[in-house]
PDB file of N, CA and C in Angstrom:
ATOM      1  N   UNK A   1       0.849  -1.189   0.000  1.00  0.00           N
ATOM      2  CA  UNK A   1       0.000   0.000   0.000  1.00  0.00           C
ATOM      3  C   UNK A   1       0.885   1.240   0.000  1.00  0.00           C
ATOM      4  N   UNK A   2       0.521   2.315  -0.321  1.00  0.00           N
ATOM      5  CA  UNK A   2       1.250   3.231  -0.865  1.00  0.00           C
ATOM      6  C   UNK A   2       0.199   5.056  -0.098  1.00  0.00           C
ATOM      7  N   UNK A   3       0.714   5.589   0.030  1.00  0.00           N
ATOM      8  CA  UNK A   3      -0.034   7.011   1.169  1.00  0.00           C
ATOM      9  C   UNK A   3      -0.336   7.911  -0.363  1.00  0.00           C
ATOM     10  N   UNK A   4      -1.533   8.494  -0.534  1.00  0.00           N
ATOM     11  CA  UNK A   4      -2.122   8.536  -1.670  1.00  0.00           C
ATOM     12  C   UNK A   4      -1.278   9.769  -1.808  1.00  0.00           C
ATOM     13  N   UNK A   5      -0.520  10.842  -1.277  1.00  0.00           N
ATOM     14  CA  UNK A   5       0.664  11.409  -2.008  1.00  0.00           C
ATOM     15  C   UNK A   5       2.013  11.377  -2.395  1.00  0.00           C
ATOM     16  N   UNK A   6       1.949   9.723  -2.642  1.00  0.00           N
ATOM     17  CA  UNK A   6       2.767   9.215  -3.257  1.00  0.00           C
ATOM     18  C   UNK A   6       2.845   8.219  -4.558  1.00  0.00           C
ATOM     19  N   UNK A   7       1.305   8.715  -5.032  1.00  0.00           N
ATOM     20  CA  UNK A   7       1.009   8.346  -6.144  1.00  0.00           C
ATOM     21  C   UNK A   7       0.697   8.798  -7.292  1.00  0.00           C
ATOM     22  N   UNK A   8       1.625   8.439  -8.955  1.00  0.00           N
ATOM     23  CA  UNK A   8       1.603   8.949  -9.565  1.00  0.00           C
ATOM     24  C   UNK A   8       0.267   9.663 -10.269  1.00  0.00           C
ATOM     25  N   UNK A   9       0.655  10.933 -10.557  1.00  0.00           N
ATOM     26  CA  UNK A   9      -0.709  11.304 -11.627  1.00  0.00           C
ATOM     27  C   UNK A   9      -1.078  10.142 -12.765  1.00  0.00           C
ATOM     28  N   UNK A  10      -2.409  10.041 -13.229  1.00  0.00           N
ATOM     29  CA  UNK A  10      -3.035   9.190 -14.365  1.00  0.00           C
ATOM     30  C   UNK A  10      -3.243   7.676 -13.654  1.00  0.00           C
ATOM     31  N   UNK A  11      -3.037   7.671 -12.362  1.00  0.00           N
ATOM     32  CA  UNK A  11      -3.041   6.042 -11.623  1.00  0.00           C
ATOM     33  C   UNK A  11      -4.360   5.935 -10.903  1.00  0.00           C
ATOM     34  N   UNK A  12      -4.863   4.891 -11.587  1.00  0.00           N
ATOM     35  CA  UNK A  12      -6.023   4.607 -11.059  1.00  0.00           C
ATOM     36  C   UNK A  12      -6.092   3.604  -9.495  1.00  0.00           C
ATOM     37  N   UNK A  13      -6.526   4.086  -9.026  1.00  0.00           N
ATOM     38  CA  UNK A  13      -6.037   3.197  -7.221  1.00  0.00           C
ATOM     39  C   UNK A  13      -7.359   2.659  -6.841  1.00  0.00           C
ATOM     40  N   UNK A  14      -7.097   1.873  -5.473  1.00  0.00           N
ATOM     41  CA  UNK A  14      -8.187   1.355  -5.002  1.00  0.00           C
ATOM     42  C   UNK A  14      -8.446   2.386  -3.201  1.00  0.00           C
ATOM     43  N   UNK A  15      -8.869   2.846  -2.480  1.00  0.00           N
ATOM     44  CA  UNK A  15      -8.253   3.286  -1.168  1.00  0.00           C
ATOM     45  C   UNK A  15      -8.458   1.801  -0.275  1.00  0.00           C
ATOM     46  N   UNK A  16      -7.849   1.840   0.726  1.00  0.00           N
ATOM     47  CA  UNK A  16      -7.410   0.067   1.421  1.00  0.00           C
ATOM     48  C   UNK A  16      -7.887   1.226   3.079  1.00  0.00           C
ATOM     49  N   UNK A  17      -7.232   1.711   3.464  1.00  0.00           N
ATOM     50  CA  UNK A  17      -7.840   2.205   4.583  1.00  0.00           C
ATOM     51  C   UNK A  17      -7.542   3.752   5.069  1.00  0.00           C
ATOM     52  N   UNK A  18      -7.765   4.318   5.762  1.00  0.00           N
ATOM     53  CA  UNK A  18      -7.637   5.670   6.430  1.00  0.00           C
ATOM     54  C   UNK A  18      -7.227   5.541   7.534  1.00  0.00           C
ATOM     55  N   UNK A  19      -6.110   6.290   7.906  1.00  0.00           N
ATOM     56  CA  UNK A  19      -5.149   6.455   9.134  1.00  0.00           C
ATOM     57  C   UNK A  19      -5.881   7.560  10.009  1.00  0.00           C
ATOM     58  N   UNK A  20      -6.990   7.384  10.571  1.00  0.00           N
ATOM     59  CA  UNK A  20      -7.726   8.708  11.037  1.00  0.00           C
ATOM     60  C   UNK A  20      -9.416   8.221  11.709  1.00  0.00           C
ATOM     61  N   UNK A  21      -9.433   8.987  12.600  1.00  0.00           N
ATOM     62  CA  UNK A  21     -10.456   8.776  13.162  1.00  0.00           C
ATOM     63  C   UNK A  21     -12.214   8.878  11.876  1.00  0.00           C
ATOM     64  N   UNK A  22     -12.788   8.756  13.375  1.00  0.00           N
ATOM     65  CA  UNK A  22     -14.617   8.511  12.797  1.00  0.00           C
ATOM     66  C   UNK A  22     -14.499  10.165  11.976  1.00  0.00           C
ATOM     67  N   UNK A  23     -14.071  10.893  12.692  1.00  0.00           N
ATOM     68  CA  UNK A  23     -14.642  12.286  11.891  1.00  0.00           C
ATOM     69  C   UNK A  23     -13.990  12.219  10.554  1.00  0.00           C
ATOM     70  N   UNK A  24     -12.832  12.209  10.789  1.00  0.00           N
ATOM     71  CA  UNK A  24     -12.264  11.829   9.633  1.00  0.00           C
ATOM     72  C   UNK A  24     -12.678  10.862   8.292  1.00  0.00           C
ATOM     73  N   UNK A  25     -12.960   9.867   8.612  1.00  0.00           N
ATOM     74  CA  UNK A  25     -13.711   9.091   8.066  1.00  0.00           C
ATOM     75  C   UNK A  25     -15.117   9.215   7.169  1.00  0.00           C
ATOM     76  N   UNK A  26     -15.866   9.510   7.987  1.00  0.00           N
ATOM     77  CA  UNK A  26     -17.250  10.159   8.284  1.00  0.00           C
ATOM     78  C   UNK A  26     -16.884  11.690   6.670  1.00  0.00           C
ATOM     79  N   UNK A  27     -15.892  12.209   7.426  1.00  0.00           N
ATOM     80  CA  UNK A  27     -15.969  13.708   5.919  1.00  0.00           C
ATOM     81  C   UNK A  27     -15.527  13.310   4.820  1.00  0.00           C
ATOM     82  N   UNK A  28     -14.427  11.749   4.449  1.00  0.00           N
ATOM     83  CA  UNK A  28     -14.260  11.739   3.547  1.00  0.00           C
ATOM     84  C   UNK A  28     -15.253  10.566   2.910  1.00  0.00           C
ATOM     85  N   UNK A  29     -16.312   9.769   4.009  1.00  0.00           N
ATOM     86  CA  UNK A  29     -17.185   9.622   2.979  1.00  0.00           C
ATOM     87  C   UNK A  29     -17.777  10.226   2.311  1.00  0.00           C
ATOM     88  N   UNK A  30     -18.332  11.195   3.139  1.00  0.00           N
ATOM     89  CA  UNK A  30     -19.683  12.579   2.310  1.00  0.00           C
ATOM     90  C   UNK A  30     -19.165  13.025   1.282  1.00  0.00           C
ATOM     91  N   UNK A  31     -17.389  12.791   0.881  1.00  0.00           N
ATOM     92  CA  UNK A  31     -16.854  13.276  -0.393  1.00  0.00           C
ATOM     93  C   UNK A  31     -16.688  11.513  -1.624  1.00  0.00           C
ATOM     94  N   UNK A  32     -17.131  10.675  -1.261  1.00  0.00           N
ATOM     95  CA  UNK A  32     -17.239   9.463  -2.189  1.00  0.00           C
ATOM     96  C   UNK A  32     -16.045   8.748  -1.886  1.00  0.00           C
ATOM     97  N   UNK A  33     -15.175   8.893  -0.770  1.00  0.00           N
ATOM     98  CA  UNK A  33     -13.974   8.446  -0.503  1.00  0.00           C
ATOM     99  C   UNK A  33     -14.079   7.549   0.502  1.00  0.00           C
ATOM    100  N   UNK A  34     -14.550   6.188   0.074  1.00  0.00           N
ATOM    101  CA  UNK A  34     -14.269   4.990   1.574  1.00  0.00           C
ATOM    102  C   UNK A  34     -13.254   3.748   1.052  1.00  0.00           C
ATOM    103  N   UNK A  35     -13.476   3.089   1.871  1.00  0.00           N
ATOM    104  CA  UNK A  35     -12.720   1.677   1.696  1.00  0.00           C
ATOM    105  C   UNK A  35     -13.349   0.804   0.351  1.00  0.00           C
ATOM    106  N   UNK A  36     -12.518   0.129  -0.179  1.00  0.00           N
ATOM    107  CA  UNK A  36     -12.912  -0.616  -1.661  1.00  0.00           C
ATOM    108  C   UNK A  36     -13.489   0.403  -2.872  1.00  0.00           C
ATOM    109  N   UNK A  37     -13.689   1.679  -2.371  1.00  0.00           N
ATOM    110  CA  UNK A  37     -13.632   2.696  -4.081  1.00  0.00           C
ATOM    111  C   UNK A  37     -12.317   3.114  -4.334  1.00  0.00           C
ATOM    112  N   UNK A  38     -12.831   2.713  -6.025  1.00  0.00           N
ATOM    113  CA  UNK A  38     -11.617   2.957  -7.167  1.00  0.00           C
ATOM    114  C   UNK A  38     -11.900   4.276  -7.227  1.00  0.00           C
ATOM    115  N   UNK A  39     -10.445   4.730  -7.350  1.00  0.00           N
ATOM    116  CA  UNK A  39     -10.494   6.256  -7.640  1.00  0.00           C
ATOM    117  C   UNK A  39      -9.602   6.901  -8.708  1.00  0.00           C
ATOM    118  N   UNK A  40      -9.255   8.088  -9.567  1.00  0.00           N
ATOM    119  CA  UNK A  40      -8.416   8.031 -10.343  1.00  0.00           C
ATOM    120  C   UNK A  40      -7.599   9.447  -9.880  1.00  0.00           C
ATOM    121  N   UNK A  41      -6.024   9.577  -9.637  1.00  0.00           N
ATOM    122  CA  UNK A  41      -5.374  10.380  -9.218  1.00  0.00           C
ATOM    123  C   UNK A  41      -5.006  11.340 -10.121  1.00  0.00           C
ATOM    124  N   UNK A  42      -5.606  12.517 -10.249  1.00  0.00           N
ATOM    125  CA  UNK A  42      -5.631  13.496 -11.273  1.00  0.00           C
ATOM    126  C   UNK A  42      -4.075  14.255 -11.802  1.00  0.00           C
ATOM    127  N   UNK A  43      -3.643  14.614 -10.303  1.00  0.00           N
ATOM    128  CA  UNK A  43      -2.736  15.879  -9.935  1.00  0.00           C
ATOM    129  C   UNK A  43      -2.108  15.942  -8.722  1.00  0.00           C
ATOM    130  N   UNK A  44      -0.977  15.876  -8.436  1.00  0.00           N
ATOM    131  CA  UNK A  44       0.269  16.205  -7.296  1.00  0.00           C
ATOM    132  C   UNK A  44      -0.132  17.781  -7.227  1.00  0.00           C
ATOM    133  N   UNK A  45      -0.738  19.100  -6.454  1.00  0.00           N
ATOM    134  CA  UNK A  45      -0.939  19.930  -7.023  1.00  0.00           C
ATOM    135  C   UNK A  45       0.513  21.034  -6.138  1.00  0.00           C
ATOM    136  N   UNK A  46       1.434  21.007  -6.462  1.00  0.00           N
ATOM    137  CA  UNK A  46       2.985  21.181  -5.806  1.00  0.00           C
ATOM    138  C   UNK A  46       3.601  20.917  -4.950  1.00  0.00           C
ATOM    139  N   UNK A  47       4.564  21.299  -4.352  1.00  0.00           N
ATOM    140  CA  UNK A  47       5.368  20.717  -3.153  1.00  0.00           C
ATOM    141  C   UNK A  47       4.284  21.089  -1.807  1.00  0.00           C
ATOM    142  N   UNK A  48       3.740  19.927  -1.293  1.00  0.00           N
ATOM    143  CA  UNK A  48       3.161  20.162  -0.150  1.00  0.00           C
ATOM    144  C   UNK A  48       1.402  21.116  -0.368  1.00  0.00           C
ATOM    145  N   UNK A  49       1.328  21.051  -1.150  1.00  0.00           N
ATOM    146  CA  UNK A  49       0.020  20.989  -2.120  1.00  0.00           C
ATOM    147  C   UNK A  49      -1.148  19.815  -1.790  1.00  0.00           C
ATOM    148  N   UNK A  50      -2.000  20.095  -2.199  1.00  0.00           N
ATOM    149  CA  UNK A  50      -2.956  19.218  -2.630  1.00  0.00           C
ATOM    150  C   UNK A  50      -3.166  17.816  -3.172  1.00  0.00           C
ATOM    151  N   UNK A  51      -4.124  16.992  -3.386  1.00  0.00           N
ATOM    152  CA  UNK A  51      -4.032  16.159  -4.457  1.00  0.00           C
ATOM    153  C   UNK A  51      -5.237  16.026  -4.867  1.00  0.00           C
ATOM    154  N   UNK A  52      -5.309  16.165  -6.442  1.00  0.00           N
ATOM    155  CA  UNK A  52      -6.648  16.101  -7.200  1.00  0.00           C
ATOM    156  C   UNK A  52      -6.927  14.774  -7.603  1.00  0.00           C
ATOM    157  N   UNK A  53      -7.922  14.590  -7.504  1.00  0.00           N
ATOM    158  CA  UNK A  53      -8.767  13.387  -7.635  1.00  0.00           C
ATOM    159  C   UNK A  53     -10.160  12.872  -8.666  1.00  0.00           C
ATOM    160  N   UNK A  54      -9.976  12.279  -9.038  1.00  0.00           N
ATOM    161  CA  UNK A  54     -11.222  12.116  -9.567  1.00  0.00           C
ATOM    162  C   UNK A  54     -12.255  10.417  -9.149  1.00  0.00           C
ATOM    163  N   UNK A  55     -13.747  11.043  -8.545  1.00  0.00           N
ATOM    164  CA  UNK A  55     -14.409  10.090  -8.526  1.00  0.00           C
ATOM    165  C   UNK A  55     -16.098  10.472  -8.936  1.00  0.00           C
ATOM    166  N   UNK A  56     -15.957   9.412  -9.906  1.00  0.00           N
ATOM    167  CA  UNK A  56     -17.353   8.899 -10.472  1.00  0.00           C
ATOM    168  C   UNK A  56     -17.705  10.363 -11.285  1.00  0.00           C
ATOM    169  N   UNK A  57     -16.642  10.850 -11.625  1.00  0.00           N
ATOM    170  CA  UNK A  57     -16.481  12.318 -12.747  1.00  0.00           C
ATOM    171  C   UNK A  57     -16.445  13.636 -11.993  1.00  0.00           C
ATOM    172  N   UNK A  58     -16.243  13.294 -10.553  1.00  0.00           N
ATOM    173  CA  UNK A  58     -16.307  14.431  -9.789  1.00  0.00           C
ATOM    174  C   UNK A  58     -15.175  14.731  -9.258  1.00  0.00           C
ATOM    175  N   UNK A  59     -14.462  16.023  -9.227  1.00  0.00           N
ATOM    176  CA  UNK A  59     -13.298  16.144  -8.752  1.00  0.00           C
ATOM    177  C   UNK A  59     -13.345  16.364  -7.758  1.00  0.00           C
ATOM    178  N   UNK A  60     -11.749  16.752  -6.695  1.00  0.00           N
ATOM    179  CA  UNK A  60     -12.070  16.262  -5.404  1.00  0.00           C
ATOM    180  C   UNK A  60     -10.436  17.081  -5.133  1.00  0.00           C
ATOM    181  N   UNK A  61     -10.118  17.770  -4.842  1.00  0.00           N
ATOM    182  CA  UNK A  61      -8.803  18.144  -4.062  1.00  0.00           C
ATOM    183  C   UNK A  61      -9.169  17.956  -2.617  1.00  0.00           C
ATOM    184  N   UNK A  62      -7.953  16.927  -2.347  1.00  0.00           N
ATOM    185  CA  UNK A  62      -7.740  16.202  -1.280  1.00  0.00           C
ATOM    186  C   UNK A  62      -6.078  16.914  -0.602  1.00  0.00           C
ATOM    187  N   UNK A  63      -6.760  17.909   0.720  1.00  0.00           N
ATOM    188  CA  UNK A  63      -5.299  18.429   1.617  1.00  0.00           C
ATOM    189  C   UNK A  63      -3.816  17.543   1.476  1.00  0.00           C
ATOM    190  N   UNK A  64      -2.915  18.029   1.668  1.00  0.00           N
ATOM    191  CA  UNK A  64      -1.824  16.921   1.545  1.00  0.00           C
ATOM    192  C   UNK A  64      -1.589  16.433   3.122  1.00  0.00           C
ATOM    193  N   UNK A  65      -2.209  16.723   3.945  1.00  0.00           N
ATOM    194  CA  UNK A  65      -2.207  16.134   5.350  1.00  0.00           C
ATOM    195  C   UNK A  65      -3.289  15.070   5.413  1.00  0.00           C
ATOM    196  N   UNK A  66      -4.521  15.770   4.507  1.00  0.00           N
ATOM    197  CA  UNK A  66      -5.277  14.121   4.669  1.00  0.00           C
ATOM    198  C   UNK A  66      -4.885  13.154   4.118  1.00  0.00           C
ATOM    199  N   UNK A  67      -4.246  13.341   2.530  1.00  0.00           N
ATOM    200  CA  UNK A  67      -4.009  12.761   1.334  1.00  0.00           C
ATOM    201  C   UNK A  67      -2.904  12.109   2.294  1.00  0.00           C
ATOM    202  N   UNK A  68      -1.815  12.465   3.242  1.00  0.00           N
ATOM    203  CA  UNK A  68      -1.030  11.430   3.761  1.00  0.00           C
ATOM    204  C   UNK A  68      -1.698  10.178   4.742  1.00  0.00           C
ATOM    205  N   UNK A  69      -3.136  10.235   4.961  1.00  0.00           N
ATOM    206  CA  UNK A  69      -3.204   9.569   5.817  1.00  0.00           C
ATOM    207  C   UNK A  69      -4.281   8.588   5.320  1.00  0.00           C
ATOM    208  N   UNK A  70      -4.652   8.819   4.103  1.00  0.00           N
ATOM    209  CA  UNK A  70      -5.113   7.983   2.895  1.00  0.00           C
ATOM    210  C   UNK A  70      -3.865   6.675   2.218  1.00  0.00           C
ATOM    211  N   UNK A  71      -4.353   5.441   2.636  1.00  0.00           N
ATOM    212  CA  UNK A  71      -3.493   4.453   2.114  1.00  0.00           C
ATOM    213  C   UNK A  71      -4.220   4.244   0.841  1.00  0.00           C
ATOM    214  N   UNK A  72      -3.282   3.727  -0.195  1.00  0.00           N
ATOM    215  CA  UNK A  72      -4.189   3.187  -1.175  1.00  0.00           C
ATOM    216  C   UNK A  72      -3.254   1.938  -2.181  1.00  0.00           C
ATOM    217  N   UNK A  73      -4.239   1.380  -3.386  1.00  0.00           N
ATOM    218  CA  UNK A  73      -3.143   0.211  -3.907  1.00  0.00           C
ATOM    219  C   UNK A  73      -3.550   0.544  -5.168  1.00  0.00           C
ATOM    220  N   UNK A  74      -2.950   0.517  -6.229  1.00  0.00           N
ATOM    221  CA  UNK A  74      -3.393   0.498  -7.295  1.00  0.00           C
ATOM    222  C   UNK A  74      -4.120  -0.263  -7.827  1.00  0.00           C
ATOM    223  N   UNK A  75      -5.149   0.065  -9.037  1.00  0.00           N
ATOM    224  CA  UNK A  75      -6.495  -0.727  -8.927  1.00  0.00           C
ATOM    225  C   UNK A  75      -5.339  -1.236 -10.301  1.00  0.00           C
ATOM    226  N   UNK A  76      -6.261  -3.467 -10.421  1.00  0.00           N
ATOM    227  CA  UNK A  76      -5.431  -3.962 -11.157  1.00  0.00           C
ATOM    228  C   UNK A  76      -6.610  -4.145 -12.382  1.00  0.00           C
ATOM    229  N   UNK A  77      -6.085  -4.426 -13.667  1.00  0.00           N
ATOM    230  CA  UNK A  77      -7.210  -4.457 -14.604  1.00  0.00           C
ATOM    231  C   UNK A  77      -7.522  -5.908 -14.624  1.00  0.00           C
ATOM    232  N   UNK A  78      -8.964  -5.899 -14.887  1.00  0.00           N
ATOM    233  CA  UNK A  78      -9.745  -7.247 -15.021  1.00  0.00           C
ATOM    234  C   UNK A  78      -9.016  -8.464 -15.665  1.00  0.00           C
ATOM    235  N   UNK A  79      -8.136  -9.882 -14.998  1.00  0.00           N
ATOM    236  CA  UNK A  79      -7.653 -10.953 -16.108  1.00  0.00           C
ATOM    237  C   UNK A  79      -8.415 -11.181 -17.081  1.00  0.00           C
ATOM    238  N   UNK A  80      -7.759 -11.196 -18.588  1.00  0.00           N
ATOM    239  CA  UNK A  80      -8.124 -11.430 -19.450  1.00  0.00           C
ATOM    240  C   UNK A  80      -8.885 -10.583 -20.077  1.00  0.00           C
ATOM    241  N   UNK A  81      -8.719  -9.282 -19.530  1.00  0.00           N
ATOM    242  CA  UNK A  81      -9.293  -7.996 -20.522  1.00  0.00           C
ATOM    243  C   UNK A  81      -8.509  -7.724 -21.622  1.00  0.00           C
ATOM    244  N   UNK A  82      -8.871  -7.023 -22.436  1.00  0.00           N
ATOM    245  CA  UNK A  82      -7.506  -6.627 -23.568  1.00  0.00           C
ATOM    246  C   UNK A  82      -7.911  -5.361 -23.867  1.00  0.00           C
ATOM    247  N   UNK A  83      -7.296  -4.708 -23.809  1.00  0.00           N
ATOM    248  CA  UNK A  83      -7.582  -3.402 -24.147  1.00  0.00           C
ATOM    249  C   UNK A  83      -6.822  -2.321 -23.979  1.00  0.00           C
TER     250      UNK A  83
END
């Protein structure tokens, strides 16, 4: 698992868990952000910046203090897809 600001732009991830309490939790559901959603990592947005996000076509800048406490894995493509 990998702390979601340490993941490249254009990488589509899975999030695995949150290093952070219920509140915590709790705000980044109300933003489409829980455990087992795929998400796609837009933008590093500079040193100690942001990170842009995209879910379900909605963008999402994510603090770089939360974004550190966001684990995530990269999402793998379906066996035997081709494409």
């Amino acid at each position: 698992m990998h702390k979601l600001t340490d993941v490249q732009p254009g990488t589509s991830v899975i999030l695995k868990e949150v290093l952070g309490g219920k509140r915590l939790q709790k705000r980044l559901i109300g933003h489409g952000l829980f455990e087992g959603r795929a998400f796609l990592v837009l933008e590093r947005l500079g040193q100690g910046g942001p990170v842009l996000v995209e879910i379900e076509g909605s963008k999402l800048a994510v603090g770089r203090g939360i974004a550190e406490k966001i684990l995530v894995q990269p999402e793998e493509s379906p066996v035997g897809l081709i494409g």
